[in-house]
N, C-alpha and C. Protein backbone atom coordinates (compact mmCIF):
# COMPACT_ATOMS: atom_id res chain seq x y z
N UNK A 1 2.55 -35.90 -24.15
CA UNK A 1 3.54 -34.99 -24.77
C UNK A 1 4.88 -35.71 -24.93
N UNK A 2 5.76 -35.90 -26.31
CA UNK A 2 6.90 -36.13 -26.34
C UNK A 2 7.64 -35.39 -25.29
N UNK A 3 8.84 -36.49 -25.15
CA UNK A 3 9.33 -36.13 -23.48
C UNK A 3 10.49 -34.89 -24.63
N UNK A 4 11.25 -35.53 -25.54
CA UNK A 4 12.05 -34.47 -26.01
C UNK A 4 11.38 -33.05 -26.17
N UNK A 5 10.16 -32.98 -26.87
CA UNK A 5 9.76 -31.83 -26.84
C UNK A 5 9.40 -30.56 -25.77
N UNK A 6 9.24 -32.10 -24.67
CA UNK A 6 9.23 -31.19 -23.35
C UNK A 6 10.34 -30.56 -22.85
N UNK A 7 11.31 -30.96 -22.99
CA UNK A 7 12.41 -30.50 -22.71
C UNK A 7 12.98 -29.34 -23.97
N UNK A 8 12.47 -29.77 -24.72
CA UNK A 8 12.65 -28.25 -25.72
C UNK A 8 11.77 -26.82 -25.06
N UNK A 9 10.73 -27.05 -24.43
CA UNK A 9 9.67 -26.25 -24.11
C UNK A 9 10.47 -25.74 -22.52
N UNK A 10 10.47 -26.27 -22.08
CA UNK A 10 11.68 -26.14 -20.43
C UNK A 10 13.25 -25.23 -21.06
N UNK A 11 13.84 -26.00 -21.85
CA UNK A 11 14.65 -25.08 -22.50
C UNK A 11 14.17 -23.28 -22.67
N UNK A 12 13.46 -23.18 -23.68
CA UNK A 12 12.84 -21.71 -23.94
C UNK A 12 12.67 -21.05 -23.01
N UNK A 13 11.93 -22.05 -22.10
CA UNK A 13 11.38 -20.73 -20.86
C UNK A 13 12.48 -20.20 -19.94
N UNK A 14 13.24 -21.21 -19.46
CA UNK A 14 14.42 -20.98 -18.92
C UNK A 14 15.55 -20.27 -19.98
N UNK A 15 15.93 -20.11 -20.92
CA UNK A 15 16.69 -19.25 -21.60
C UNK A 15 15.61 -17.58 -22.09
N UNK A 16 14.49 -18.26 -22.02
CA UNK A 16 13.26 -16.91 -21.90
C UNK A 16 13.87 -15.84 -20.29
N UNK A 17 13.86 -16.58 -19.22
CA UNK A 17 13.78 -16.07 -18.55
C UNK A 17 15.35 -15.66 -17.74
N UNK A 18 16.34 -15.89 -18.79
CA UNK A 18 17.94 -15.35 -18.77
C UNK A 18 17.73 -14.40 -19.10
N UNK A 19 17.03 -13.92 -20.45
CA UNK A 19 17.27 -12.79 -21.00
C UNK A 19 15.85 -12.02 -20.53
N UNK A 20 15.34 -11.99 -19.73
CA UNK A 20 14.23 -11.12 -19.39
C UNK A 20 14.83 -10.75 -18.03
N UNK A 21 15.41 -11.73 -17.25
CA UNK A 21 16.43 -11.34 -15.64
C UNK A 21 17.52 -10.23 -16.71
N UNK A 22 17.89 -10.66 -17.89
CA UNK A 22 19.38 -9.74 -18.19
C UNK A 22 18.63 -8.04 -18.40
N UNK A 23 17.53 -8.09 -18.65
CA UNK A 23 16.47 -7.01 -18.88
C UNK A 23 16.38 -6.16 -17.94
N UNK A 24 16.06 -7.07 -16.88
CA UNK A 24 15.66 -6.63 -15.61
C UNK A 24 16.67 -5.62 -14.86
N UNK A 25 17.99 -6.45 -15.35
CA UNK A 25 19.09 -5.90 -14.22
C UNK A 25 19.53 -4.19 -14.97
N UNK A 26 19.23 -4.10 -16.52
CA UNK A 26 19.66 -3.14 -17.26
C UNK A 26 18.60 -2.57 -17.34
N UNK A 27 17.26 -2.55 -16.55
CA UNK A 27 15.98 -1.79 -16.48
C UNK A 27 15.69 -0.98 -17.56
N UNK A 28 15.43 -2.32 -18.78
CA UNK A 28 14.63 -2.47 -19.65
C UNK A 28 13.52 -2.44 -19.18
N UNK A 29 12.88 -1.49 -20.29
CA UNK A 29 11.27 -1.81 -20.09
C UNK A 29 10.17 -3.10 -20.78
N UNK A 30 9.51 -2.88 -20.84
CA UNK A 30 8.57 -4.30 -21.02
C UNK A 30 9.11 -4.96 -22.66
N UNK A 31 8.99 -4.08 -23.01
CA UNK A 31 8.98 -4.31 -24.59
C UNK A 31 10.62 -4.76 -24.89
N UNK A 32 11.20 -3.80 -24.15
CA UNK A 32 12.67 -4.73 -24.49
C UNK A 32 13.17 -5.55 -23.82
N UNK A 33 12.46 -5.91 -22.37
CA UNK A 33 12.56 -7.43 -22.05
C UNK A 33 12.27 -8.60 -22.71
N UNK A 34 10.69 -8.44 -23.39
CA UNK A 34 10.31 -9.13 -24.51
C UNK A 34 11.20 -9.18 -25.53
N UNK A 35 12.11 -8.43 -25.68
CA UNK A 35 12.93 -8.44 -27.14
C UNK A 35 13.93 -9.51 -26.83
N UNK A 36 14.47 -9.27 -25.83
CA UNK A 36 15.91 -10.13 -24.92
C UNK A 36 15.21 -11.15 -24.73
N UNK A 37 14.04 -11.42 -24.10
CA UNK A 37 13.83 -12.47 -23.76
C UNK A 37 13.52 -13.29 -24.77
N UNK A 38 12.87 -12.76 -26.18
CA UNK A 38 12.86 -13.96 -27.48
C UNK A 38 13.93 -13.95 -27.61
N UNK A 39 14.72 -13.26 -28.10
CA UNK A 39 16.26 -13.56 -28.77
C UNK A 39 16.88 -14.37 -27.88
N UNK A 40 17.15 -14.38 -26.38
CA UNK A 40 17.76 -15.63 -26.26
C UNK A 40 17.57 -17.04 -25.93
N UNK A 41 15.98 -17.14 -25.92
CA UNK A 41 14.99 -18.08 -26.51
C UNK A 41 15.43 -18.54 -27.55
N UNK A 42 15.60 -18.02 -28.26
CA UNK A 42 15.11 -18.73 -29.69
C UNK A 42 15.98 -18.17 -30.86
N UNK A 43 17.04 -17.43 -30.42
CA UNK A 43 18.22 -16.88 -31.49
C UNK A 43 18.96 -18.03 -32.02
N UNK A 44 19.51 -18.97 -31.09
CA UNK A 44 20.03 -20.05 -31.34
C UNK A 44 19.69 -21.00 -31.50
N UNK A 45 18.43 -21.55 -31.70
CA UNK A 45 17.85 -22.61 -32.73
C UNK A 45 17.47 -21.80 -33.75
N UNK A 46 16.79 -20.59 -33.90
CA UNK A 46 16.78 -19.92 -35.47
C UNK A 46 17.71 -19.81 -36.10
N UNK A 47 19.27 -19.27 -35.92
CA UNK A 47 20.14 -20.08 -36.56
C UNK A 47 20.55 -20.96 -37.25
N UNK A 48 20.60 -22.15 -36.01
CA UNK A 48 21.15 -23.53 -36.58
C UNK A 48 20.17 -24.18 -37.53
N UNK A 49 18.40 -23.64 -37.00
CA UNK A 49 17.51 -24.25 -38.80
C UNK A 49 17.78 -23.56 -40.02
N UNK A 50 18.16 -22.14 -39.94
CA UNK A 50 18.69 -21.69 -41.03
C UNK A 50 20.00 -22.59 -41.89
N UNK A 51 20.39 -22.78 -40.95
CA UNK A 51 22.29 -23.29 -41.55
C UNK A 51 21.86 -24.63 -41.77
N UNK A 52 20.98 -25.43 -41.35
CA UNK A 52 20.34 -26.95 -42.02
C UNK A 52 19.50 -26.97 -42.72
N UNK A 53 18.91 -25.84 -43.14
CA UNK A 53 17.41 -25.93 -44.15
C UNK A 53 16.44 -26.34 -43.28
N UNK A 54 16.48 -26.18 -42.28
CA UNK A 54 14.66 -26.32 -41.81
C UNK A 54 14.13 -25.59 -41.62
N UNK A 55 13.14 -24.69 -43.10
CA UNK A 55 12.35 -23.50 -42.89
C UNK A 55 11.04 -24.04 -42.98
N UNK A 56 9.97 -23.26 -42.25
CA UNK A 56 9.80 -21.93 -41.35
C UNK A 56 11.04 -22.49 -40.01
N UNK A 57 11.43 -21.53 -39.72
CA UNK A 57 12.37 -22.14 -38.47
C UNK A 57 11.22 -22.68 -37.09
N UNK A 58 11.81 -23.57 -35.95
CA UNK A 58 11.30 -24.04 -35.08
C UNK A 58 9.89 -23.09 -34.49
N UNK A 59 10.26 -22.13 -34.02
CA UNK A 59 9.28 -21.35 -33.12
C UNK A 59 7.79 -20.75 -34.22
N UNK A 60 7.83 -20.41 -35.43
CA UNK A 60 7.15 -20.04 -36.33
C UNK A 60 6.30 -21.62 -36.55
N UNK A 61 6.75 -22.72 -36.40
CA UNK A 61 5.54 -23.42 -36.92
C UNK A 61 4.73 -24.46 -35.23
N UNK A 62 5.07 -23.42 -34.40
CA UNK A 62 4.56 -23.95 -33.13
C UNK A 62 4.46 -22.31 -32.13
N UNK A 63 3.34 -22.01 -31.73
CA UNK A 63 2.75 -21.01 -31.13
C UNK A 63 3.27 -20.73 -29.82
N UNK A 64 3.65 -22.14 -29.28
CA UNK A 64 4.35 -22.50 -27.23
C UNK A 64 5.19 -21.49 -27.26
N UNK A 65 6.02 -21.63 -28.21
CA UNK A 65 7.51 -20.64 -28.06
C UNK A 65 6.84 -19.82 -27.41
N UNK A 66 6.07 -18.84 -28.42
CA UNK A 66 5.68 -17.64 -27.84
C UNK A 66 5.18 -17.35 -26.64
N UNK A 67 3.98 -18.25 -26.51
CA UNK A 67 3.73 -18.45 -25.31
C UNK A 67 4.24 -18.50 -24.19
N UNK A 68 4.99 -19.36 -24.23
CA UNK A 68 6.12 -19.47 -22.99
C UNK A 68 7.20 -17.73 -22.85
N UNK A 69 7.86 -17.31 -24.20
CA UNK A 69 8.74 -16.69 -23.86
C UNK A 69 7.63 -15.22 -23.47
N UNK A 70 6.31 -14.82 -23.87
CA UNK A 70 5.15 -14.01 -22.93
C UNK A 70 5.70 -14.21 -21.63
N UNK A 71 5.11 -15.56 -21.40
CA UNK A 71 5.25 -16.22 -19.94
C UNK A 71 6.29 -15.77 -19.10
N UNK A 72 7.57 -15.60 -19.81
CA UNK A 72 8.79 -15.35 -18.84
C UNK A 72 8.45 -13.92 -18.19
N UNK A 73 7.69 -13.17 -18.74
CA UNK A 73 7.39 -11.55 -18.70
C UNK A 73 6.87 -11.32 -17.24
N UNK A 74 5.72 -12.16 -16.94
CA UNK A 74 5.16 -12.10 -15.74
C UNK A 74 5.69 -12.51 -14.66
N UNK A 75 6.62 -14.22 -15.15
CA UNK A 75 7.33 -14.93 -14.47
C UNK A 75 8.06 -13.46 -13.49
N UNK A 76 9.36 -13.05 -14.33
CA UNK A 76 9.84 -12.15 -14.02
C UNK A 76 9.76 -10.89 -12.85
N UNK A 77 8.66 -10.90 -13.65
CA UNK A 77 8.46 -9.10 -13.10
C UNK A 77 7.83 -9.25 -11.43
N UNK A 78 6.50 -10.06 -11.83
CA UNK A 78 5.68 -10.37 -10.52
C UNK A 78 6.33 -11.53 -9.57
N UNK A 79 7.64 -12.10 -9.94
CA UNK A 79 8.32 -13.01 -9.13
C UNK A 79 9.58 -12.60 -9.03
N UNK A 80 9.64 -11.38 -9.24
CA UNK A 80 11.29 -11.14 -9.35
C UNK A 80 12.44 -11.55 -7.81
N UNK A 81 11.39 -11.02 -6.84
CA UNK A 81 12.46 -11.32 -5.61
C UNK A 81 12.23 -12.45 -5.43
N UNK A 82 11.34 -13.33 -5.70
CA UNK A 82 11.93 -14.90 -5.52
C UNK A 82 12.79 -15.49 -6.55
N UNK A 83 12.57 -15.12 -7.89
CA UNK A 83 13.58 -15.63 -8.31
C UNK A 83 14.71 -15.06 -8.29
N UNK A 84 14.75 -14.05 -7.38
CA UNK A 84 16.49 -13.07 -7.57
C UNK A 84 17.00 -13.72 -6.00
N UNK A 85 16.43 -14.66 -5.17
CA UNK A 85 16.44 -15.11 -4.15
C UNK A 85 17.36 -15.92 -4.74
N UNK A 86 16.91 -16.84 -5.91
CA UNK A 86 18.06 -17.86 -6.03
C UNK A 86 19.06 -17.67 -6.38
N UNK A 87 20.49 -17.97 -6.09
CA UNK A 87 21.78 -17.93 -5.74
C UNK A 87 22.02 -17.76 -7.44
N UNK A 88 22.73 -16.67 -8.23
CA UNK A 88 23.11 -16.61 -9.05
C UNK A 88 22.01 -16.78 -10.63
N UNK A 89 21.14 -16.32 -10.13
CA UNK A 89 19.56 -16.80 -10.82
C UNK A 89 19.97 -16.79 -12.51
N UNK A 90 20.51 -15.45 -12.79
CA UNK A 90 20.65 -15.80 -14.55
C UNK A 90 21.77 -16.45 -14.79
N UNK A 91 22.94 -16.98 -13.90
CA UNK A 91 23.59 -17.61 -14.08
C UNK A 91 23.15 -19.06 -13.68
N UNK A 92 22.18 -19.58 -13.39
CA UNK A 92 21.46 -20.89 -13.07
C UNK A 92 20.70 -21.08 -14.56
N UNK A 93 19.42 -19.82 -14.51
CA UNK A 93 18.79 -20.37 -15.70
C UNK A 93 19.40 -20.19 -17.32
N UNK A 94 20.68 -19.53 -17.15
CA UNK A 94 21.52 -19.90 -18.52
C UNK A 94 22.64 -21.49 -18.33
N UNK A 95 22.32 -21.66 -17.41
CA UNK A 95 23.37 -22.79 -17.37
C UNK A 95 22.28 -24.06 -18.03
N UNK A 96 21.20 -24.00 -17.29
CA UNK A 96 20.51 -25.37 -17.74
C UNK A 96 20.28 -24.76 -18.76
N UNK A 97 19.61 -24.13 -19.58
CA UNK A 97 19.20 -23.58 -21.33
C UNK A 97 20.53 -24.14 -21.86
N UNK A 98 21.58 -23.98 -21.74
CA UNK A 98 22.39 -24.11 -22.82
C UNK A 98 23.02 -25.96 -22.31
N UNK A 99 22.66 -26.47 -21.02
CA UNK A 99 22.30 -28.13 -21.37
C UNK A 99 21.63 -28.78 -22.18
N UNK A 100 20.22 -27.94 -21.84
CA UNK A 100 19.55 -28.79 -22.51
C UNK A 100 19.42 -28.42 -24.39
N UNK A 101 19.88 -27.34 -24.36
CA UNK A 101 19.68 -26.68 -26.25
C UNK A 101 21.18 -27.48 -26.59
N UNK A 102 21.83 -27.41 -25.88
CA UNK A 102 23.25 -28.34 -27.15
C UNK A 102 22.10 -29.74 -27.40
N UNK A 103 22.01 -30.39 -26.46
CA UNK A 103 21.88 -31.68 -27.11
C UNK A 103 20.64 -32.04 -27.59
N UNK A 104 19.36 -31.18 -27.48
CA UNK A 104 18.38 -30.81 -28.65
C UNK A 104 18.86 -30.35 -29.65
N UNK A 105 19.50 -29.58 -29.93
CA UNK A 105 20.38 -29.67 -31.15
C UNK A 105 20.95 -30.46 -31.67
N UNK A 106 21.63 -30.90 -30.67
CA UNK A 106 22.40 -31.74 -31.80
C UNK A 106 22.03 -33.17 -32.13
N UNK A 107 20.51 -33.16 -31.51
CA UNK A 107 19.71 -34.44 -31.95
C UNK A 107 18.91 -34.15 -33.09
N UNK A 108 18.46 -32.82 -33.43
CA UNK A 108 17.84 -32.63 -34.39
C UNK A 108 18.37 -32.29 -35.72
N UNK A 109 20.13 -31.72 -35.54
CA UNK A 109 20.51 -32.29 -37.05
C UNK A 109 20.98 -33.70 -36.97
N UNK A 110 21.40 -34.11 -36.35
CA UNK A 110 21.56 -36.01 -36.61
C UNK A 110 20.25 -36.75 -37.39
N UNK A 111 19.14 -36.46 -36.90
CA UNK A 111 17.93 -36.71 -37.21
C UNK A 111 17.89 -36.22 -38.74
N UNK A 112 18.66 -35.57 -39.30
CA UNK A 112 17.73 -35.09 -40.75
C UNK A 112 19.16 -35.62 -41.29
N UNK A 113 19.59 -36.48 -40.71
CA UNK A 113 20.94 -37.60 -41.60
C UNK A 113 22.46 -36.58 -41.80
N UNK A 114 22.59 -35.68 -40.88
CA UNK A 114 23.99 -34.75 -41.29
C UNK A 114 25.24 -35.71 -40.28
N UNK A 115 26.49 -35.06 -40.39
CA UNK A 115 27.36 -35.86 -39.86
C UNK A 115 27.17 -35.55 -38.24
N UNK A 116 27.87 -36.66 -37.69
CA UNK A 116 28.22 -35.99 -36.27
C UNK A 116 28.64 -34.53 -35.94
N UNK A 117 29.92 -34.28 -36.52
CA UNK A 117 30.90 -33.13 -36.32
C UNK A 117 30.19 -32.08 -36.91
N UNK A 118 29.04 -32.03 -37.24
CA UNK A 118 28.29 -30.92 -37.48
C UNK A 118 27.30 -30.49 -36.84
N UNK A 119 27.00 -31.80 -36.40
CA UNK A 119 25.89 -32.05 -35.20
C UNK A 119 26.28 -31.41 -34.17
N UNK A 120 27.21 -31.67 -34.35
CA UNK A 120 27.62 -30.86 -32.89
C UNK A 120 28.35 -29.82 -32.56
N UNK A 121 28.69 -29.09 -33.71
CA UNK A 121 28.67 -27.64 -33.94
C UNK A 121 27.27 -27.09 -34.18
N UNK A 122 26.18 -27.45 -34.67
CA UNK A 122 25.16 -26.96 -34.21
C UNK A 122 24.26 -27.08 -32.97
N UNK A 123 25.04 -28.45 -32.35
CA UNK A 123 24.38 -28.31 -30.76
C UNK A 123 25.09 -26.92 -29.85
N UNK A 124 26.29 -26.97 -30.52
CA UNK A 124 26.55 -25.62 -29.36
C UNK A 124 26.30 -24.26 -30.20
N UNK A 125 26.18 -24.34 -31.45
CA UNK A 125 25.21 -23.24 -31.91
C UNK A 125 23.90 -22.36 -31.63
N UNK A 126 23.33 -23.94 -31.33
CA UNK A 126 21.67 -23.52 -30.52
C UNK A 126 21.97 -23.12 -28.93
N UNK A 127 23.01 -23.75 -28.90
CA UNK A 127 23.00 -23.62 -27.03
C UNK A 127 23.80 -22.08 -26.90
N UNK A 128 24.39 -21.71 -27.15
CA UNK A 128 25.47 -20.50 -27.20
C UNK A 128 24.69 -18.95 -27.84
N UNK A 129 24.31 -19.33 -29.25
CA UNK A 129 24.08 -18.05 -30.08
C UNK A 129 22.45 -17.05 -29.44
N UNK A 130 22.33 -17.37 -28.90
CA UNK A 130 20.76 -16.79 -27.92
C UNK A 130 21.13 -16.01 -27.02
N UNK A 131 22.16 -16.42 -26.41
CA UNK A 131 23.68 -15.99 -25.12
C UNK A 131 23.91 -15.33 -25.98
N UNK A 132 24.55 -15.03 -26.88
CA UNK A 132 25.54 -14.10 -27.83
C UNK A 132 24.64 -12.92 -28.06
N UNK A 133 23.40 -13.18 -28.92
CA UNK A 133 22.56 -12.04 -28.58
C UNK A 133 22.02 -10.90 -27.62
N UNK A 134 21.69 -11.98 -26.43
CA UNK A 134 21.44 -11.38 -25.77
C UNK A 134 22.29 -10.25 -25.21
N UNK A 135 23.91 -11.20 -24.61
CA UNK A 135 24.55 -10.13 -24.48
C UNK A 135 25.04 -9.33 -25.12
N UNK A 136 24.95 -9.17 -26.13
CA UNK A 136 24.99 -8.23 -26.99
C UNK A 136 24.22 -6.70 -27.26
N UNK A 137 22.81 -7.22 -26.97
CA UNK A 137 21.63 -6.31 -27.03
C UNK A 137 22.03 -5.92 -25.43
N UNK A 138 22.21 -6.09 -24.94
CA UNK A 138 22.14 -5.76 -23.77
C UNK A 138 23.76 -4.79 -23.11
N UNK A 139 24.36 -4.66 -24.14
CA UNK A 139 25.83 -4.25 -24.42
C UNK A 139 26.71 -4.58 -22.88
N UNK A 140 26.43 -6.27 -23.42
CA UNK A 140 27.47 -7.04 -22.58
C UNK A 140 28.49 -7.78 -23.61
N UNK A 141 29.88 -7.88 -23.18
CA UNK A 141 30.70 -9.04 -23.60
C UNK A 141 30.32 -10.41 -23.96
N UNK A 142 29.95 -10.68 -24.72
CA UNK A 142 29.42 -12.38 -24.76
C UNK A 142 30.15 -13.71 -23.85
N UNK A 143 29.23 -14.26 -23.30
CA UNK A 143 30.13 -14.64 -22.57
C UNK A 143 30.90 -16.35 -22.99
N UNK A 144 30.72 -16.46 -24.43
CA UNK A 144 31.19 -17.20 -25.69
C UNK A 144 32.58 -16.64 -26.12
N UNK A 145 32.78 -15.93 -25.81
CA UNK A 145 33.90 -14.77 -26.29
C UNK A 145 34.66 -14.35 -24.79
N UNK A 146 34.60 -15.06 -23.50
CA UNK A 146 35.72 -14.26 -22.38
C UNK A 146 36.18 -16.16 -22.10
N UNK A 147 37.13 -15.70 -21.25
CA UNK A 147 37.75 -17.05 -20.87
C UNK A 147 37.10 -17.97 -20.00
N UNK A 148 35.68 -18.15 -19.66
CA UNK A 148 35.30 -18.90 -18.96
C UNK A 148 34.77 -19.88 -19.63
N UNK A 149 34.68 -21.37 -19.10
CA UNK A 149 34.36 -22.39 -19.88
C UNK A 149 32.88 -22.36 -20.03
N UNK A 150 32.19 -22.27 -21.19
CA UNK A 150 31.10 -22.01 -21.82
C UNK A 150 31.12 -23.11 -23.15
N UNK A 151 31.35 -22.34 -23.96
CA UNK A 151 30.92 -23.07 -25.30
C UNK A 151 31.88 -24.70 -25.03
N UNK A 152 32.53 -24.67 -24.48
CA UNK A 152 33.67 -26.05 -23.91
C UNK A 152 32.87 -26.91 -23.62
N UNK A 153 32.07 -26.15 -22.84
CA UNK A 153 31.35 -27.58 -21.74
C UNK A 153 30.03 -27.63 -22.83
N UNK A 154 29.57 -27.16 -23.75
CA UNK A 154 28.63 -28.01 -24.66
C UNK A 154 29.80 -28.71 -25.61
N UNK A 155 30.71 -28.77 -26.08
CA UNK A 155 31.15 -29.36 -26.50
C UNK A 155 32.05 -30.97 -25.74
N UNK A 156 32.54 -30.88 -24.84
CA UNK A 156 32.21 -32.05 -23.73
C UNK A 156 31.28 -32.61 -23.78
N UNK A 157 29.71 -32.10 -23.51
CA UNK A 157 28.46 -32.54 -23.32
C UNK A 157 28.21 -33.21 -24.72
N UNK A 158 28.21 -32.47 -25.70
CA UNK A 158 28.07 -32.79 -27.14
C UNK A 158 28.82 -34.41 -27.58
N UNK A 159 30.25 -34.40 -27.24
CA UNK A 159 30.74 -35.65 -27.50
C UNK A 159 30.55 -36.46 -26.61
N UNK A 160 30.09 -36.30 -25.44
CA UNK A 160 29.71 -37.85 -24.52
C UNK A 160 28.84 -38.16 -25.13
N UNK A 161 27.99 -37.35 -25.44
CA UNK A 161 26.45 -37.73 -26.11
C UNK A 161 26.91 -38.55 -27.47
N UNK A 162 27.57 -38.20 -28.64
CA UNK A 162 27.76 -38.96 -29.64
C UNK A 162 28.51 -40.20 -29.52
N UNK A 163 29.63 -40.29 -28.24
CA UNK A 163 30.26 -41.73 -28.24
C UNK A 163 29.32 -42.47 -27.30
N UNK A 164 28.41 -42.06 -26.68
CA UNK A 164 27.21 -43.00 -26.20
C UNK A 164 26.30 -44.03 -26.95
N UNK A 165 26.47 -42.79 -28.78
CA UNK A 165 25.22 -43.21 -29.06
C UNK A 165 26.25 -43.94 -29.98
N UNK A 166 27.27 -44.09 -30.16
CA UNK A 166 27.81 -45.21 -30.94
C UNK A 166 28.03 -46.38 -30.27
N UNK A 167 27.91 -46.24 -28.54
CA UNK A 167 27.90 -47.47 -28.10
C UNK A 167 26.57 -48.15 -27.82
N UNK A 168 25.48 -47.50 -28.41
CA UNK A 168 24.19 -48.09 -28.43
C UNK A 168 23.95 -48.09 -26.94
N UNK A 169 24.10 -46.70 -26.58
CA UNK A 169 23.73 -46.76 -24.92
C UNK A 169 21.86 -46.13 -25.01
N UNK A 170 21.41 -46.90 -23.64
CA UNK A 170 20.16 -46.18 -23.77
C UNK A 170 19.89 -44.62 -24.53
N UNK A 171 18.49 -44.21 -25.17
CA UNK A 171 19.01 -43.03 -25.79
C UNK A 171 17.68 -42.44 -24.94
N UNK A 172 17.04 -42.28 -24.09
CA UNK A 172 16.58 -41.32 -23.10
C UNK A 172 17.53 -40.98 -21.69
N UNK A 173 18.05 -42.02 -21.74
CA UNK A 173 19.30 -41.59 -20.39
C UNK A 173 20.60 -41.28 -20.73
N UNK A 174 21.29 -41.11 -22.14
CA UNK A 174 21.92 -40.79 -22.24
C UNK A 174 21.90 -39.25 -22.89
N UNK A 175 20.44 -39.44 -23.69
CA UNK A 175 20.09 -37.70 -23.59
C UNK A 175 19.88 -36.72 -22.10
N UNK A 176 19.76 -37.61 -20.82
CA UNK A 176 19.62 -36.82 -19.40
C UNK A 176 21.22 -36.37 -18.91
N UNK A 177 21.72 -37.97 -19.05
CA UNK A 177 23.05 -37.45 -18.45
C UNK A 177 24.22 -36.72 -19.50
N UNK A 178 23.91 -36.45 -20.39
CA UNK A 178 24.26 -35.57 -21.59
C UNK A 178 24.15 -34.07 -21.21
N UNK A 179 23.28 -33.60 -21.35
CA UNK A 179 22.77 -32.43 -20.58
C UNK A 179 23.07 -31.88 -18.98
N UNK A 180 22.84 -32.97 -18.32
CA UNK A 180 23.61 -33.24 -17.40
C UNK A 180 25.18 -32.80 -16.98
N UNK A 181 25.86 -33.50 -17.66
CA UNK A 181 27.14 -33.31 -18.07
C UNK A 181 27.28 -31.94 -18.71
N UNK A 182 26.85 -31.55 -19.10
CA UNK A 182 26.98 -29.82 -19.92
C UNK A 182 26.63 -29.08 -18.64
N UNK A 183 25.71 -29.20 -17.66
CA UNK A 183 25.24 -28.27 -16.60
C UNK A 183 26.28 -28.74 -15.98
N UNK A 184 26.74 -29.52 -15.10
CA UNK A 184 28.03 -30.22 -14.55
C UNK A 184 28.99 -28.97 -14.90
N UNK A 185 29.52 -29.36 -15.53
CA UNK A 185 30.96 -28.36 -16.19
C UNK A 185 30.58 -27.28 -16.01
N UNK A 186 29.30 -26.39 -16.64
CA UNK A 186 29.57 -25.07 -16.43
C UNK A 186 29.28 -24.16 -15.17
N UNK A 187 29.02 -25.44 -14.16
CA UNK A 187 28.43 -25.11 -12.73
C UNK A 187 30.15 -24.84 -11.64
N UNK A 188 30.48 -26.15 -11.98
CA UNK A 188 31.98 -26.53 -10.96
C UNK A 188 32.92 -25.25 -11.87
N UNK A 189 33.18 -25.23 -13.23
CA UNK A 189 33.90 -24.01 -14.22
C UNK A 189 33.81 -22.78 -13.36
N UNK A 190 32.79 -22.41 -13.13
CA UNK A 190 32.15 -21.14 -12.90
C UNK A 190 32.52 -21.19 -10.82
N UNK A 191 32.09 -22.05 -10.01
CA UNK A 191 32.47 -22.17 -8.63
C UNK A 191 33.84 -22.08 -8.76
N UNK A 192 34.98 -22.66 -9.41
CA UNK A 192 36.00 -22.84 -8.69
C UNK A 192 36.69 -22.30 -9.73
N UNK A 193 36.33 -21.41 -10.58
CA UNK A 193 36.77 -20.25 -11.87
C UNK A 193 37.85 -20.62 -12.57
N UNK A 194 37.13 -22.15 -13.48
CA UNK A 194 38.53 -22.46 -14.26
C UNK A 194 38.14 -21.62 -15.52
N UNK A 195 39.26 -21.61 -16.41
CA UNK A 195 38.66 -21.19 -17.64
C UNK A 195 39.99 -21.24 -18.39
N UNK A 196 39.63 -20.62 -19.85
CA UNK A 196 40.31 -21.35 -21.18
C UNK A 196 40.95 -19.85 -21.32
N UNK A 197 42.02 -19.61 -21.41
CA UNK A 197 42.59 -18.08 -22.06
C UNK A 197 44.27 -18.54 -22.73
N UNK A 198 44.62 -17.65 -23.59
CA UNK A 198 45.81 -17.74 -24.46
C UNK A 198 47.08 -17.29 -23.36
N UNK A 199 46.28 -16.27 -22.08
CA UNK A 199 47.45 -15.87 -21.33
C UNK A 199 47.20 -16.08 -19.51
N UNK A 200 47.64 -17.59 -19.30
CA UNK A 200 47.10 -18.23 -18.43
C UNK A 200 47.37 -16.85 -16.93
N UNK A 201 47.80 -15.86 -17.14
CA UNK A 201 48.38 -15.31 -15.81
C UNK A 201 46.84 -14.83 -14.99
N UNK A 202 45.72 -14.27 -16.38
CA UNK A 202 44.94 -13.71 -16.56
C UNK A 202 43.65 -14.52 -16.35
């Protein structure tokens, strides 16, 4: 198995299983966990193939998606107190989803020859807009939209990754510590509650 793709597939399930925990906590039933849990799967790469022309979008010409974001259903439900064991659980498995979806993103419009600076508005496109949905459907604040560093730290992540690859740095380890670097920021952001606002008092 391509290692990128694997990590596209790890992505889903873990942003599968943000929005099926965001389900959980707003005791959704099955069907609208399944709803939350595709949309923030897969809202934000359906997007960004829309806005580049790559139709059928990602999940439509590969079956896993689905599979996997099913998967989160059981994950969930029949594992809930272990995974509600872990320390901040949908705030863990949205932190790595939106590592690893910026810079799958923003390898896959580079790949079809677009500029950087677009690249990487659609890496934090894919990584962010799934988040936006979800909380949305779930009639939460997005959390793209409050002052905590979020969409920042894919964009950090996003440009280490592109001045790497202009320095012809390895490109499997600089896709790890890329991602890396995006989980980094929004881990220490979130512990020691920095964040971005117009009215610093706040």
């Amino acid at each position: 198995m391509n290692w990128i793709y694997a990590l596209d597939m790890i992505g889903t399930l873990v942003f599968a299983i943000s929005g099926v925990l965001a389900a959980v906590e707003k005791k959704f039933d099955v069907v609208g966990a399944f709803v939350l849990g595709f949309a923030t799967a897969v809202g934000g790469g359906t997007l960004r193939d829309v806005l580049i022309g790559t139709t059928p979008v990602g999940w439509m010409n590969d079956t896993n998606y689905l599979i996997l974001i099913t998967l989160a259903l059981p994950l969930c439900f029949f594992a809930k107190k272990y995974i509600l064991r872990l320390p901040k659980s949908l705030f863990l498995f949205d932190t790595i989803g939106i590592g690893l979806f910026t810079i799958l993103g923003l390898e896959k419009t580079l790949s079809l020859g677009l500029s950087p600076v677009i690249a990487l508005l659609m890496g934090v496109v894919s990584a962010t807009f799934g988040g936006v949905i979800r909380d949305v459907l779930s009639n939460q604040v997005p959390l793209i939209f409050r002052k905590e560093i979020y969409a920042s730290a894919c964009l950090v992540g996003g440009i280490a990754y592109l001045v790497a690859e202009y320095l012809n740095a390895g490109h499997p380890m600089n896709t790890f510590l890329s991602i890396f670097l995006v989980i980094t920021i929004r881990y220490f952001a979130v512990k020691n509650r920095w964040g971005l606002s117009f009215n610093p008092r706040n």
